[in-house]
PDB file of N, CA and C in Angstrom:
ATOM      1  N   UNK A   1     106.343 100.332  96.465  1.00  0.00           N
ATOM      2  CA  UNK A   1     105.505 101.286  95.784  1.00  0.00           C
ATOM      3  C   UNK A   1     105.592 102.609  96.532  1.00  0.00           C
ATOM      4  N   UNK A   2     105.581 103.229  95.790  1.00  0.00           N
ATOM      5  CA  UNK A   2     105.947 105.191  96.109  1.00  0.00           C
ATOM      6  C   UNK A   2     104.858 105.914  95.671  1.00  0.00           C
ATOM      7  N   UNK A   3     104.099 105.650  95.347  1.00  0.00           N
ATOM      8  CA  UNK A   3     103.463 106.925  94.218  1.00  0.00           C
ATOM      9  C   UNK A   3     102.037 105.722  93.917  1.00  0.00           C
ATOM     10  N   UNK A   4     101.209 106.556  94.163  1.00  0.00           N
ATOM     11  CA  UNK A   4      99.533 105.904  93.384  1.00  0.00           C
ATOM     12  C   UNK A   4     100.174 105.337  91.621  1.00  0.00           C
ATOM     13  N   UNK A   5     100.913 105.772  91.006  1.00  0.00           N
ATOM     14  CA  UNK A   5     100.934 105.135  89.769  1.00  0.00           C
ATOM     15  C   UNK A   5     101.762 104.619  89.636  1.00  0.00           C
ATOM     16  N   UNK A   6     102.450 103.970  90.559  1.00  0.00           N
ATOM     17  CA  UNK A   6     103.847 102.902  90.053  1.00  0.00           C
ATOM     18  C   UNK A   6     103.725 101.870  90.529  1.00  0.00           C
ATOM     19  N   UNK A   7     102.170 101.333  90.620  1.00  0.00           N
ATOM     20  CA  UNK A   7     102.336  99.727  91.249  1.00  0.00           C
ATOM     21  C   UNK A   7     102.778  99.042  89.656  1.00  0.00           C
ATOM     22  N   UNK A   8     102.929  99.091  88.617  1.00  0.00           N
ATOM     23  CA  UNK A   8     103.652  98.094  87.361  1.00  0.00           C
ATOM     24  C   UNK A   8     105.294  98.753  87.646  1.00  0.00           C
ATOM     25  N   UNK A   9     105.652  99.670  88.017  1.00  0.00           N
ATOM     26  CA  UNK A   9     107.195 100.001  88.843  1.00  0.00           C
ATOM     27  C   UNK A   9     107.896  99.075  89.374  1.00  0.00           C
ATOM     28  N   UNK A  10     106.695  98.756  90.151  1.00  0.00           N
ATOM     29  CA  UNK A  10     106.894  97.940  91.531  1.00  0.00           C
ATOM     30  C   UNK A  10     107.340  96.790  91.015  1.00  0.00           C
ATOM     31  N   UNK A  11     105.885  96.099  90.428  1.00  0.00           N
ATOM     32  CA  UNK A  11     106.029  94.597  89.717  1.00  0.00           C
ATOM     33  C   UNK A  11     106.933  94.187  89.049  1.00  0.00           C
ATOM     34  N   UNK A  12     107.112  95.203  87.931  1.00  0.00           N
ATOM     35  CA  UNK A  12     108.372  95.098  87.327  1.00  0.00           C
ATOM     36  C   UNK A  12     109.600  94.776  87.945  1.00  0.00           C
ATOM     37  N   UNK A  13     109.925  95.918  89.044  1.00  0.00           N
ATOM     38  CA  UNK A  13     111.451  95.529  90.019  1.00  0.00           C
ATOM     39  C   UNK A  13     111.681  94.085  90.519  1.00  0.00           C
ATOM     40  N   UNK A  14     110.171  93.594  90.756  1.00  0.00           N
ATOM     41  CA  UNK A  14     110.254  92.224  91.651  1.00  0.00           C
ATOM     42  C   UNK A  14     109.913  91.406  90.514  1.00  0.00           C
ATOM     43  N   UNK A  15     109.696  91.249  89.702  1.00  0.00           N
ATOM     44  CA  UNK A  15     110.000  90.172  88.445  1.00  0.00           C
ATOM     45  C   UNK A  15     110.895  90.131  87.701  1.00  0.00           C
ATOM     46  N   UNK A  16     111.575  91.131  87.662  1.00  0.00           N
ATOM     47  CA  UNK A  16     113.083  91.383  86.741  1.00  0.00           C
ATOM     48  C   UNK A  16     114.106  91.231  87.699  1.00  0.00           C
ATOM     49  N   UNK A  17     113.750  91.307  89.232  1.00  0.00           N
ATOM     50  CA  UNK A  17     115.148  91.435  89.789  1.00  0.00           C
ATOM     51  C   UNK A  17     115.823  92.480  89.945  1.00  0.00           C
ATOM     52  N   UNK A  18     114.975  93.816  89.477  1.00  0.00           N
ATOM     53  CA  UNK A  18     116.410  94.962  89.303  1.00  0.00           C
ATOM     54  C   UNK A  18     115.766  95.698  90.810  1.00  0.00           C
ATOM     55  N   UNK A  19     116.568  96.579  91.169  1.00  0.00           N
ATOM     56  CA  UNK A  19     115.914  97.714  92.410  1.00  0.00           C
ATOM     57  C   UNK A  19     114.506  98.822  91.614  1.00  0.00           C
ATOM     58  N   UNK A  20     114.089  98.911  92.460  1.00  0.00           N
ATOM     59  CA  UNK A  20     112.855  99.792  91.922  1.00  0.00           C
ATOM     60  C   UNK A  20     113.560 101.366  91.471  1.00  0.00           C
ATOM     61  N   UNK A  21     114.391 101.507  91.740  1.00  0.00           N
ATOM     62  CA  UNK A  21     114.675 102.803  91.111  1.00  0.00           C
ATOM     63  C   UNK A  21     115.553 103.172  89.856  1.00  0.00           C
ATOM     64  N   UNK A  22     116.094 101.591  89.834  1.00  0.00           N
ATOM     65  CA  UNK A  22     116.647 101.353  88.465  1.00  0.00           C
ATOM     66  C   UNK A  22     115.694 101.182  87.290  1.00  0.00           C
ATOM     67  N   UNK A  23     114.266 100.614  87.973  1.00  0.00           N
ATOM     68  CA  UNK A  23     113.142 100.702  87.099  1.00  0.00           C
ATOM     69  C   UNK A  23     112.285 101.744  86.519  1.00  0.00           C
ATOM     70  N   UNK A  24     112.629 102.116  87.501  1.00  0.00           N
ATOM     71  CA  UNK A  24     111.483 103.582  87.767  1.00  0.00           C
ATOM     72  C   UNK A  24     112.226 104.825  86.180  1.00  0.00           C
ATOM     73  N   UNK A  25     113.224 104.747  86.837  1.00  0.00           N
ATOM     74  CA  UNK A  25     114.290 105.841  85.731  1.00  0.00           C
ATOM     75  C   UNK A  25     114.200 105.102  84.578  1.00  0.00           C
ATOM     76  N   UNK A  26     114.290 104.012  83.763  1.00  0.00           N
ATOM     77  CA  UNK A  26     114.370 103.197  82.622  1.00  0.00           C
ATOM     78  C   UNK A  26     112.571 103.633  82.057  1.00  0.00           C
ATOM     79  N   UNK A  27     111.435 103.410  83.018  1.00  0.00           N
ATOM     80  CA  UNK A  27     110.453 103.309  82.529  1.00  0.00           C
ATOM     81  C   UNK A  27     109.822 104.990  82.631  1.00  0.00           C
ATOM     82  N   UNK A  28     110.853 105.941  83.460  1.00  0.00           N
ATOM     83  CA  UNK A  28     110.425 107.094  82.465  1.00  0.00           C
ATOM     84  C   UNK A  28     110.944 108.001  81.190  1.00  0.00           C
ATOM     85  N   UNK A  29     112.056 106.883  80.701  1.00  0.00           N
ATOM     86  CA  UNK A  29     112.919 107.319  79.106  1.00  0.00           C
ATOM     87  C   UNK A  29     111.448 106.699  78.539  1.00  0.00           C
ATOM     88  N   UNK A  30     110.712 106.185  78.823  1.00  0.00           N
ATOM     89  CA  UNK A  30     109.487 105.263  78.117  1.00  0.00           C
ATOM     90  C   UNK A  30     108.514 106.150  78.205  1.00  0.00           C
ATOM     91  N   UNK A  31     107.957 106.256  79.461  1.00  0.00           N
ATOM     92  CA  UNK A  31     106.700 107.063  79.475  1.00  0.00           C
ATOM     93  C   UNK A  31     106.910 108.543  80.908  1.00  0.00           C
ATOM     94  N   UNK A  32     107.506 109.677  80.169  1.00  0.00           N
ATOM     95  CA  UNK A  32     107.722 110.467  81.162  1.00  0.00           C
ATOM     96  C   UNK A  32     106.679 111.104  82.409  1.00  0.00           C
ATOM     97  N   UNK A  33     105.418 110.594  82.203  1.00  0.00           N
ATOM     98  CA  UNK A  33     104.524 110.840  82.796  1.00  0.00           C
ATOM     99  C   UNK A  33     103.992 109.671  83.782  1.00  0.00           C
ATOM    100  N   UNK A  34     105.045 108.412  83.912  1.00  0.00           N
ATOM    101  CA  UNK A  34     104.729 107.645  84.215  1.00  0.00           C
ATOM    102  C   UNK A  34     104.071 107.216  85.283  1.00  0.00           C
ATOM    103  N   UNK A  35     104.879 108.524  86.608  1.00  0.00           N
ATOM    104  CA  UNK A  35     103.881 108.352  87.975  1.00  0.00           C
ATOM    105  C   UNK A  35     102.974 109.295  88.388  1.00  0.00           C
ATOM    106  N   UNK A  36     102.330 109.321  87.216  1.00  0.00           N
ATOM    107  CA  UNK A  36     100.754 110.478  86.999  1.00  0.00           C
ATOM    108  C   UNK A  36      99.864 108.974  86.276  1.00  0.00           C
ATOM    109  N   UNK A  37     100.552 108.624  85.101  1.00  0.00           N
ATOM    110  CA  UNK A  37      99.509 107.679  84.658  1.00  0.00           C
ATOM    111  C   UNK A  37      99.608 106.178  84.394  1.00  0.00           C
ATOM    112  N   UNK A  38     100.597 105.918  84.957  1.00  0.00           N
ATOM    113  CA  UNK A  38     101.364 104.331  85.336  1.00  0.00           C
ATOM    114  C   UNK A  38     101.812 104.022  83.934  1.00  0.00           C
ATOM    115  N   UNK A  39     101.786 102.549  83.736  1.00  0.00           N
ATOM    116  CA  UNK A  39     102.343 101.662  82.457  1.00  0.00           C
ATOM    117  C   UNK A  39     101.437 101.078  82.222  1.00  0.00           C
ATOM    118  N   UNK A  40     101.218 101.104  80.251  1.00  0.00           N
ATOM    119  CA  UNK A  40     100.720  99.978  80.213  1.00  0.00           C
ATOM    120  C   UNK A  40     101.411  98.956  79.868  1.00  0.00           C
ATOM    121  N   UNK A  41     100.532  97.901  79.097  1.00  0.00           N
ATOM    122  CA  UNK A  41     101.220  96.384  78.802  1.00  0.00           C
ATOM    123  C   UNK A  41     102.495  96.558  78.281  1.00  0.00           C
ATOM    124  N   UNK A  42     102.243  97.416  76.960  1.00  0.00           N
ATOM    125  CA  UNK A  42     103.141  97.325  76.086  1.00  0.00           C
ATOM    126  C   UNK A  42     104.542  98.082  76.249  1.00  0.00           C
ATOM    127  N   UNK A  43     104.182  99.231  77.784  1.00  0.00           N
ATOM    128  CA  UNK A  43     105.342 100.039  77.682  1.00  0.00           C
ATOM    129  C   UNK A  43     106.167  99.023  78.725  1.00  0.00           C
ATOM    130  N   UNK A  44     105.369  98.434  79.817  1.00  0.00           N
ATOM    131  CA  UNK A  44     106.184  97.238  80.491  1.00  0.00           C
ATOM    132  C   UNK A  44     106.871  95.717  79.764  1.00  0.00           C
ATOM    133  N   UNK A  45     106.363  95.835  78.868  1.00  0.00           N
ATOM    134  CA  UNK A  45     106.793  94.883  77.774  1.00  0.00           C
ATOM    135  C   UNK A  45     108.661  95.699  76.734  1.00  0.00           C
ATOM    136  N   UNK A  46     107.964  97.124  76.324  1.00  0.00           N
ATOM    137  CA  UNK A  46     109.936  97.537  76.566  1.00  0.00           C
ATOM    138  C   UNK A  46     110.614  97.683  77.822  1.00  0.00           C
ATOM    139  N   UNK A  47     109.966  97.932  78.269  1.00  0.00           N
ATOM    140  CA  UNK A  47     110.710  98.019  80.054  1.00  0.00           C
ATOM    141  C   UNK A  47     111.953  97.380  80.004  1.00  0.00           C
ATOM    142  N   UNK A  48     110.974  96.068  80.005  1.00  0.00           N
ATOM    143  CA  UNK A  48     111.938  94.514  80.206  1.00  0.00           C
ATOM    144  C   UNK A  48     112.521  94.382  78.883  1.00  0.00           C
ATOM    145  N   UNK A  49     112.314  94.473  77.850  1.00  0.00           N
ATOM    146  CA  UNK A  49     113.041  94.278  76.733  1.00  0.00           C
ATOM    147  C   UNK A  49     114.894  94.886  76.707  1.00  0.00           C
ATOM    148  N   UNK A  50     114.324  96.255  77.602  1.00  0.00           N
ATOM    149  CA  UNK A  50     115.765  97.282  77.775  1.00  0.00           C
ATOM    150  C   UNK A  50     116.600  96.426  79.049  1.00  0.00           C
ATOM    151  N   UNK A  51     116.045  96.035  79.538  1.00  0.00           N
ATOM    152  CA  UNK A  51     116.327  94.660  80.689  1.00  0.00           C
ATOM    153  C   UNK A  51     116.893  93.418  80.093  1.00  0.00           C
ATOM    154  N   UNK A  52     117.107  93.521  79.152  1.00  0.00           N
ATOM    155  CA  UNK A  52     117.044  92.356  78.290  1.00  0.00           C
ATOM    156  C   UNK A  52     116.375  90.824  78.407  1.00  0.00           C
ATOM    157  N   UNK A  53     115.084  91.279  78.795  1.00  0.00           N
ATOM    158  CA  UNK A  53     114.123  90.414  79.082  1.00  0.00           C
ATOM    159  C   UNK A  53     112.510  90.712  78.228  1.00  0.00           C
ATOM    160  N   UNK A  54     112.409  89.442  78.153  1.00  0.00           N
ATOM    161  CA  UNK A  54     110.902  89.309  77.483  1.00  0.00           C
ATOM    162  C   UNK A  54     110.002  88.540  77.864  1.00  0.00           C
ATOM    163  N   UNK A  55     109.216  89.640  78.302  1.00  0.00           N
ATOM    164  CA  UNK A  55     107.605  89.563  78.685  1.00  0.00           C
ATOM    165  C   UNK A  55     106.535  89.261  77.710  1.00  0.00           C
ATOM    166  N   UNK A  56     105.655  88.290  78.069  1.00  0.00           N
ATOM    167  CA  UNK A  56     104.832  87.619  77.075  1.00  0.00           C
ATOM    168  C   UNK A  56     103.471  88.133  77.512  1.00  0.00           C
ATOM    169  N   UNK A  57     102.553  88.813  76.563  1.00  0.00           N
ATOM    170  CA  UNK A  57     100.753  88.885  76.817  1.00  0.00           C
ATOM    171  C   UNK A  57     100.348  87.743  77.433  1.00  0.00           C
ATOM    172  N   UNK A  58      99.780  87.038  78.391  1.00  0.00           N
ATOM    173  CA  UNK A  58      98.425  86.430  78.319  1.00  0.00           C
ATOM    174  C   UNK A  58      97.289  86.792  78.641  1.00  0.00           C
ATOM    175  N   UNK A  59      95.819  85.883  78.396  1.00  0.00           N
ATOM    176  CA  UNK A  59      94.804  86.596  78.648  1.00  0.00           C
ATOM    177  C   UNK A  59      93.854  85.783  78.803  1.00  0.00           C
ATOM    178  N   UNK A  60      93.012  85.627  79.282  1.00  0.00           N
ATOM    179  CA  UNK A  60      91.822  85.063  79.752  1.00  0.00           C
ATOM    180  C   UNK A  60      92.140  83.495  79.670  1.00  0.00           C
ATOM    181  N   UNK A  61      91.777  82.857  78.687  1.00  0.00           N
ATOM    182  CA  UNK A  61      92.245  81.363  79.806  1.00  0.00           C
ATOM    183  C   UNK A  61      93.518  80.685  79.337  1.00  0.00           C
ATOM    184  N   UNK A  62      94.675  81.849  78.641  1.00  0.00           N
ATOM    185  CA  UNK A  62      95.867  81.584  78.997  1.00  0.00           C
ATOM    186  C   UNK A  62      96.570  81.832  79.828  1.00  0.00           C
ATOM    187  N   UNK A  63      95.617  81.949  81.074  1.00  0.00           N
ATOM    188  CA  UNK A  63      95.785  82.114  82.530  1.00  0.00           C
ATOM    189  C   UNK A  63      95.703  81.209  83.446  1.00  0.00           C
ATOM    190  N   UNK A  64      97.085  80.586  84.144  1.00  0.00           N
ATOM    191  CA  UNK A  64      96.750  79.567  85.117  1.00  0.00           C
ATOM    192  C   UNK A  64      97.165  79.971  86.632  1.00  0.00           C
ATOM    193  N   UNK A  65      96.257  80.815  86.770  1.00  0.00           N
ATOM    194  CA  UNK A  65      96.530  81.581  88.388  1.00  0.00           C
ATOM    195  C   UNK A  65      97.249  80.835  89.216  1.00  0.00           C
ATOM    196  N   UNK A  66      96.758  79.630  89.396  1.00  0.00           N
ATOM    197  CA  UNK A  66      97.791  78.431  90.388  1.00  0.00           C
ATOM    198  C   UNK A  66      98.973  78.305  89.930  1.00  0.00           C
ATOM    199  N   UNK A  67      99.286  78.048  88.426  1.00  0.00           N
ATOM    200  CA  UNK A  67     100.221  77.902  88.691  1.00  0.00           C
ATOM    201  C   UNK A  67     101.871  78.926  87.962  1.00  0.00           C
ATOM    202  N   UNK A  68     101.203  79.785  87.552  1.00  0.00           N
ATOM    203  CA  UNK A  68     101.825  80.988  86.240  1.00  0.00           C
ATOM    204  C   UNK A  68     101.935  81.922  87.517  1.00  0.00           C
ATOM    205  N   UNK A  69     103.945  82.578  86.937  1.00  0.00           N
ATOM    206  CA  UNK A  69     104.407  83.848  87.398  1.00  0.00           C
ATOM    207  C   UNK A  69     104.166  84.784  86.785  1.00  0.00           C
ATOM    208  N   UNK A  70     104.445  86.242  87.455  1.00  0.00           N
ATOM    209  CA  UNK A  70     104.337  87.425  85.979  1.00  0.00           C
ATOM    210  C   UNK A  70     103.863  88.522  87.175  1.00  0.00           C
ATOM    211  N   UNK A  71     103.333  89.204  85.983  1.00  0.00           N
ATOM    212  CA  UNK A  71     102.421  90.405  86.589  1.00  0.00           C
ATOM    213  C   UNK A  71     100.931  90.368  85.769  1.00  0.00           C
ATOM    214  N   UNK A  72     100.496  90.430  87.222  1.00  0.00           N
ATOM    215  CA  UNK A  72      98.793  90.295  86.714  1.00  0.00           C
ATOM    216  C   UNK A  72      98.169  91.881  87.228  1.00  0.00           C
ATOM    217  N   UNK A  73      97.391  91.912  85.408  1.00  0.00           N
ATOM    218  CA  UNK A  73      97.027  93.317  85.859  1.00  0.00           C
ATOM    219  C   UNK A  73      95.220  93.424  85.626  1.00  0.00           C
ATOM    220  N   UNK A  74      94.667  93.779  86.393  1.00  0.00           N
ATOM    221  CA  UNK A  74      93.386  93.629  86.654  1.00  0.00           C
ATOM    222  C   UNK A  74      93.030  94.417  86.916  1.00  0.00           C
ATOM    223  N   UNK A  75      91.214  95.096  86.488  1.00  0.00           N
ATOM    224  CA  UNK A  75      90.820  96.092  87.090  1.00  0.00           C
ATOM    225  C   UNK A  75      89.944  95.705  88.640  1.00  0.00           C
ATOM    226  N   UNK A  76      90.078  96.925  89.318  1.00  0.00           N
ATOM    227  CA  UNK A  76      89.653  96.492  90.592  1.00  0.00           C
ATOM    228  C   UNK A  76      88.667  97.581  91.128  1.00  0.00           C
ATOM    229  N   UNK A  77      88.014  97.255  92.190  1.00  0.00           N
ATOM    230  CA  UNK A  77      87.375  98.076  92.622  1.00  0.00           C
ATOM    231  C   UNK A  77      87.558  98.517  94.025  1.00  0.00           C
ATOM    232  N   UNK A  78      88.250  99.568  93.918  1.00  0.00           N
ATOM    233  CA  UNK A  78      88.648 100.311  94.810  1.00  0.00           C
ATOM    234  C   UNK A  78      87.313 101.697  95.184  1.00  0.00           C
ATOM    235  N   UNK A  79      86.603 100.923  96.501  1.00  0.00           N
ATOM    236  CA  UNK A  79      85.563 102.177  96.823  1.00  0.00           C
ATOM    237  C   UNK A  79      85.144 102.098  96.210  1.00  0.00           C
ATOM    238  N   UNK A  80      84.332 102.754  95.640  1.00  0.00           N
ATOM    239  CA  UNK A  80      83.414 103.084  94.447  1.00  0.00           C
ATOM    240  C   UNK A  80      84.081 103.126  93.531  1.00  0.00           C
ATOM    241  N   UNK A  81      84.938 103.369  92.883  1.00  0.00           N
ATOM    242  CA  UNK A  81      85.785 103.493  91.653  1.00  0.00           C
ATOM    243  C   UNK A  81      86.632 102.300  91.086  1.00  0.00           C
ATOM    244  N   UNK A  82      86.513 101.936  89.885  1.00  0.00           N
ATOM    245  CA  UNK A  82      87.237 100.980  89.129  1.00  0.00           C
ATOM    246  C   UNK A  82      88.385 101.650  89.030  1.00  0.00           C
ATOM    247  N   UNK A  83      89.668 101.112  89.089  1.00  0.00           N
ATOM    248  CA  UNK A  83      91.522 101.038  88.897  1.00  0.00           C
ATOM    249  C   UNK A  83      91.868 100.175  88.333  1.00  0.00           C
ATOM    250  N   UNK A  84      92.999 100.346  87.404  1.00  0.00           N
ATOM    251  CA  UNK A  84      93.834  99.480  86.828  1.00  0.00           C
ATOM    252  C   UNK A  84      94.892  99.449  88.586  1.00  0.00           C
ATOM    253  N   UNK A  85      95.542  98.322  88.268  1.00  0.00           N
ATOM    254  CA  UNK A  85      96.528  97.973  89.127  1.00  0.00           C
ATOM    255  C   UNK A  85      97.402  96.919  88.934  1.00  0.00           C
ATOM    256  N   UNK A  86      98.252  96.770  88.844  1.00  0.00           N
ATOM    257  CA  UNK A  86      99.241  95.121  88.751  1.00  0.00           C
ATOM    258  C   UNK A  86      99.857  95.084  90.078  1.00  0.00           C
ATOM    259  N   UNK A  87     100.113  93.699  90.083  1.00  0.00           N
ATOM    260  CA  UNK A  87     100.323  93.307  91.224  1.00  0.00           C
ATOM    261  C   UNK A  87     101.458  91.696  90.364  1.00  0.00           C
ATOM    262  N   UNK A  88     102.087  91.193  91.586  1.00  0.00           N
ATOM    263  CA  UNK A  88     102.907  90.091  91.162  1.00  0.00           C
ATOM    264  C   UNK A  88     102.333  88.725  91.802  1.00  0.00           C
ATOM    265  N   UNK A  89     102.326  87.805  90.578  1.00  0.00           N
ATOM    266  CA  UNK A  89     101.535  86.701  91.022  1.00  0.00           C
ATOM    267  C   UNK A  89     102.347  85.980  91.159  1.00  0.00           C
ATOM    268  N   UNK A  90     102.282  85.144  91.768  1.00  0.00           N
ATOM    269  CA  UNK A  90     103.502  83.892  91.786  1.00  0.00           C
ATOM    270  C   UNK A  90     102.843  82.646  92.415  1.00  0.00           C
ATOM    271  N   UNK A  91     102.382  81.552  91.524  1.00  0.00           N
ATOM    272  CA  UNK A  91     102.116  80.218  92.173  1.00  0.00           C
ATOM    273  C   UNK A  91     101.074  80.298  92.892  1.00  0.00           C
ATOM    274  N   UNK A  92      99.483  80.873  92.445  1.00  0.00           N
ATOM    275  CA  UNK A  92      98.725  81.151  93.481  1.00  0.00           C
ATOM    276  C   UNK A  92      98.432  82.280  94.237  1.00  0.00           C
ATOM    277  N   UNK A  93      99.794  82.843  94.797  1.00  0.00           N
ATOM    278  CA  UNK A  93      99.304  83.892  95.783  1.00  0.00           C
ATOM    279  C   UNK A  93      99.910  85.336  95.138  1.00  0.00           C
ATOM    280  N   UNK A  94      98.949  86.449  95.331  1.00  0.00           N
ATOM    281  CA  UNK A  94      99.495  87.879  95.046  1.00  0.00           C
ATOM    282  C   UNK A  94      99.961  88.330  95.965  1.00  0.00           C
ATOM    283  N   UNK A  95     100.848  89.064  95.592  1.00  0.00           N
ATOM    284  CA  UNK A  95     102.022  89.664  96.252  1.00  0.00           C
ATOM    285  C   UNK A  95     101.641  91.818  95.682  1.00  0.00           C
ATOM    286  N   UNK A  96     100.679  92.310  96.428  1.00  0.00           N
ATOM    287  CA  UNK A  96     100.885  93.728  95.865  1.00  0.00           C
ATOM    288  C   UNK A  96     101.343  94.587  96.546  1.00  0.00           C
ATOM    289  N   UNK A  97     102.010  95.439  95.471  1.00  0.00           N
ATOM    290  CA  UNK A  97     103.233  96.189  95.798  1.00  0.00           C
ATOM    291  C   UNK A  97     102.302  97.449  97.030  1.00  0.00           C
ATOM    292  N   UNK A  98     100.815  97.944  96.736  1.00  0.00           N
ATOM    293  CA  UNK A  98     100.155  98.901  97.153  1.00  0.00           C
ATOM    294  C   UNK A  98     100.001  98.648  99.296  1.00  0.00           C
ATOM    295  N   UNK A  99     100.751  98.451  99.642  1.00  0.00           N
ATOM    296  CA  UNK A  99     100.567  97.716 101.029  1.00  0.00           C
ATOM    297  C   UNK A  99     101.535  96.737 101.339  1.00  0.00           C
ATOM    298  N   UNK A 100     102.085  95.949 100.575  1.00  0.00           N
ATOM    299  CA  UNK A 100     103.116  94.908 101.071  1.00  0.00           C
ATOM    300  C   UNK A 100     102.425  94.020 101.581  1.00  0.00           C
ATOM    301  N   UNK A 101     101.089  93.430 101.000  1.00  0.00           N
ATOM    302  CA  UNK A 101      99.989  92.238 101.250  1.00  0.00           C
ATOM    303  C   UNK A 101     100.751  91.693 100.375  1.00  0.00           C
ATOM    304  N   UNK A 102     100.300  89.934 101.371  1.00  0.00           N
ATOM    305  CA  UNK A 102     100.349  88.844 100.604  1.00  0.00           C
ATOM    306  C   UNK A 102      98.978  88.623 100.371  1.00  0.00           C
ATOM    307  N   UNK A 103      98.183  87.868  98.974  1.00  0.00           N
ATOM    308  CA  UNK A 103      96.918  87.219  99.235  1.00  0.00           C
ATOM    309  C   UNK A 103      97.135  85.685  98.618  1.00  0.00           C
ATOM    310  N   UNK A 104      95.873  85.228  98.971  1.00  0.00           N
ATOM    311  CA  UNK A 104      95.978  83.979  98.452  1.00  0.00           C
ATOM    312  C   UNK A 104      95.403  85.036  96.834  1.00  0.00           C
ATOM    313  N   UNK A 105      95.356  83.931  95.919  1.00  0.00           N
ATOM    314  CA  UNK A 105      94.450  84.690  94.559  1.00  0.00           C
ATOM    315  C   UNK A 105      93.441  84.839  94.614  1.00  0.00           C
ATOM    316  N   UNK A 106      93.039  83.338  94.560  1.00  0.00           N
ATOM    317  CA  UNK A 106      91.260  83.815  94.727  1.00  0.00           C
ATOM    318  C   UNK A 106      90.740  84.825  95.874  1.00  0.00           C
ATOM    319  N   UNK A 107      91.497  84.932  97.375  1.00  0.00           N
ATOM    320  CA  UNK A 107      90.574  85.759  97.937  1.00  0.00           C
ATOM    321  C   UNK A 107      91.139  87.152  97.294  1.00  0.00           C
ATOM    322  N   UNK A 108      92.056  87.847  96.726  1.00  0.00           N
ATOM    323  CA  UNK A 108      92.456  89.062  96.279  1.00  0.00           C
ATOM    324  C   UNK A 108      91.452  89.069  94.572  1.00  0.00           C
ATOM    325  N   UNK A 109      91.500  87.915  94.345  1.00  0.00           N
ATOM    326  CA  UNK A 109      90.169  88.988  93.172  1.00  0.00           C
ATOM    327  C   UNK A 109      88.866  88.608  93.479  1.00  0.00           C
ATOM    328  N   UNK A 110      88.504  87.918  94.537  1.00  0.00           N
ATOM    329  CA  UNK A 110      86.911  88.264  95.338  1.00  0.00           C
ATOM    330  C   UNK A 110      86.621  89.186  95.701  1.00  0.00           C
ATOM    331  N   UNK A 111      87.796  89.409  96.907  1.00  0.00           N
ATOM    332  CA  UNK A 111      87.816  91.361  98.149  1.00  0.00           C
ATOM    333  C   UNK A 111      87.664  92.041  96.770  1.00  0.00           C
ATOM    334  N   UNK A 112      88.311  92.490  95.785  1.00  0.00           N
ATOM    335  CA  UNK A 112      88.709  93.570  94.954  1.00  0.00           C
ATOM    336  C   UNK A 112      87.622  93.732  93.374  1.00  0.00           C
ATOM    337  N   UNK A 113      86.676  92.752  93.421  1.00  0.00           N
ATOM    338  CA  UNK A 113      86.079  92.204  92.311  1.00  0.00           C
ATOM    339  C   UNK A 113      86.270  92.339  90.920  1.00  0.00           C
ATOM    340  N   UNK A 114      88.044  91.973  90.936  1.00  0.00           N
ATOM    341  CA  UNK A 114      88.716  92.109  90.115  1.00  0.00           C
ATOM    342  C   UNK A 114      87.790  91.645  88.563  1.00  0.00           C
ATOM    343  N   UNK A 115      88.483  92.367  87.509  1.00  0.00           N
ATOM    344  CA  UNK A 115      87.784  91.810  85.916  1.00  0.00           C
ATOM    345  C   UNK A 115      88.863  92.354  85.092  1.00  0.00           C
ATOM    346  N   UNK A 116      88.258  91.656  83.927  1.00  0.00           N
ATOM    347  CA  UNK A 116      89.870  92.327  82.833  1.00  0.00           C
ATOM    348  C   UNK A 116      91.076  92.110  83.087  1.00  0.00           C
ATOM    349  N   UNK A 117      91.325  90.034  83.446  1.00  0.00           N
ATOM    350  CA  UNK A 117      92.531  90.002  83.986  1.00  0.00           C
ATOM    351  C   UNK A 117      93.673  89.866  82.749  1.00  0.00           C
ATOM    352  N   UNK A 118      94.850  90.315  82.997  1.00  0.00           N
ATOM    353  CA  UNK A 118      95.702  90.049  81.797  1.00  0.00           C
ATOM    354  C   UNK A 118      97.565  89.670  83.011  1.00  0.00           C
ATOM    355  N   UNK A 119      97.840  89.128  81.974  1.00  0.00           N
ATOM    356  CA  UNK A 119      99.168  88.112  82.978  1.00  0.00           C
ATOM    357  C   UNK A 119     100.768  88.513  81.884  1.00  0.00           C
ATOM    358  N   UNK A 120     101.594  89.273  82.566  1.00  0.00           N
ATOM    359  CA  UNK A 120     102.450  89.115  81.642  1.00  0.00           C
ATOM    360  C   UNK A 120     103.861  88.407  82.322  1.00  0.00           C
ATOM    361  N   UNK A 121     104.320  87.220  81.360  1.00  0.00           N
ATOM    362  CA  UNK A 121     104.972  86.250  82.015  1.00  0.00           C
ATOM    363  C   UNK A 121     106.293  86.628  81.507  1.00  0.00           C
ATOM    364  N   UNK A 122     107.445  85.990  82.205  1.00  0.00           N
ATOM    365  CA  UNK A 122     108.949  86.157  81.797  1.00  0.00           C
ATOM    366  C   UNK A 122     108.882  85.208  81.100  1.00  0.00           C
ATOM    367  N   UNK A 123     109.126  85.329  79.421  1.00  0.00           N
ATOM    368  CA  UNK A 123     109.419  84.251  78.702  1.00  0.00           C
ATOM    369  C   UNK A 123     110.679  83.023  78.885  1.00  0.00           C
ATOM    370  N   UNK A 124     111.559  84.297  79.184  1.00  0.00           N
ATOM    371  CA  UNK A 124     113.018  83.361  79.356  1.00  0.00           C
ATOM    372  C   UNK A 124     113.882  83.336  80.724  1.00  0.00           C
TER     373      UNK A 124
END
């Protein structure tokens, strides 16, 4: 992560496999404003499509934190202020791009009092 708005940059690179700057350039033919106001679902959903990969919505209890990959994007509370942020889940533990922390899950959406979780998985 480079920039306050490219932690779905980030996620993206490390769930697709590609380098982050191969991402970064693809996802601003998408959204040229991208590291002012990040990605949402749907623009990370062409991301990967131009990747030739497909990313699937889930959402609330088509969520199995233990045991589902993807990118989980949650709001958090950072300081006083609520953030969107994604981060990469894998098997339990988050992996965010904002620091190069590992967490277990549950303690990363306790610390962060994460809400509004949404999971987008590699279909294929």
């Amino acid at each position: 992560m480079h920039h306050r708005g490219d932690c779905a940059i980030a996620a993206l690179a490390c769930v697709l496999q590609r380098p982050y700057e191969e991402v970064l350039v693809t996802s601003s033919q998408i959204n040229p404003l991208v590291l002012v106001e990040g990605l949402n679902n749907d623009q990370m959903i062409r991301v990967a499509k131009r990747f030739g990969r497909t990313l699937v919505e889930r959402t609330g209890t088509e969520i199995d934190l233990r045991t589902m990959t993807g990118i989980l994007g949650a709001q958090l509370r950072w300081n006083e202020n609520w953030d969107e942020h994604a981060v990469v889940l894998a098997h339990g533990l988050v992996f965010d791009p904002d620091g190069g922390e590992v967490w277990s899950v549950r303690d990363y959406l306790k610390r962060f009092m994460a809400r509004k979780l949404d999971l987008l998985e590699l279909e294929d």
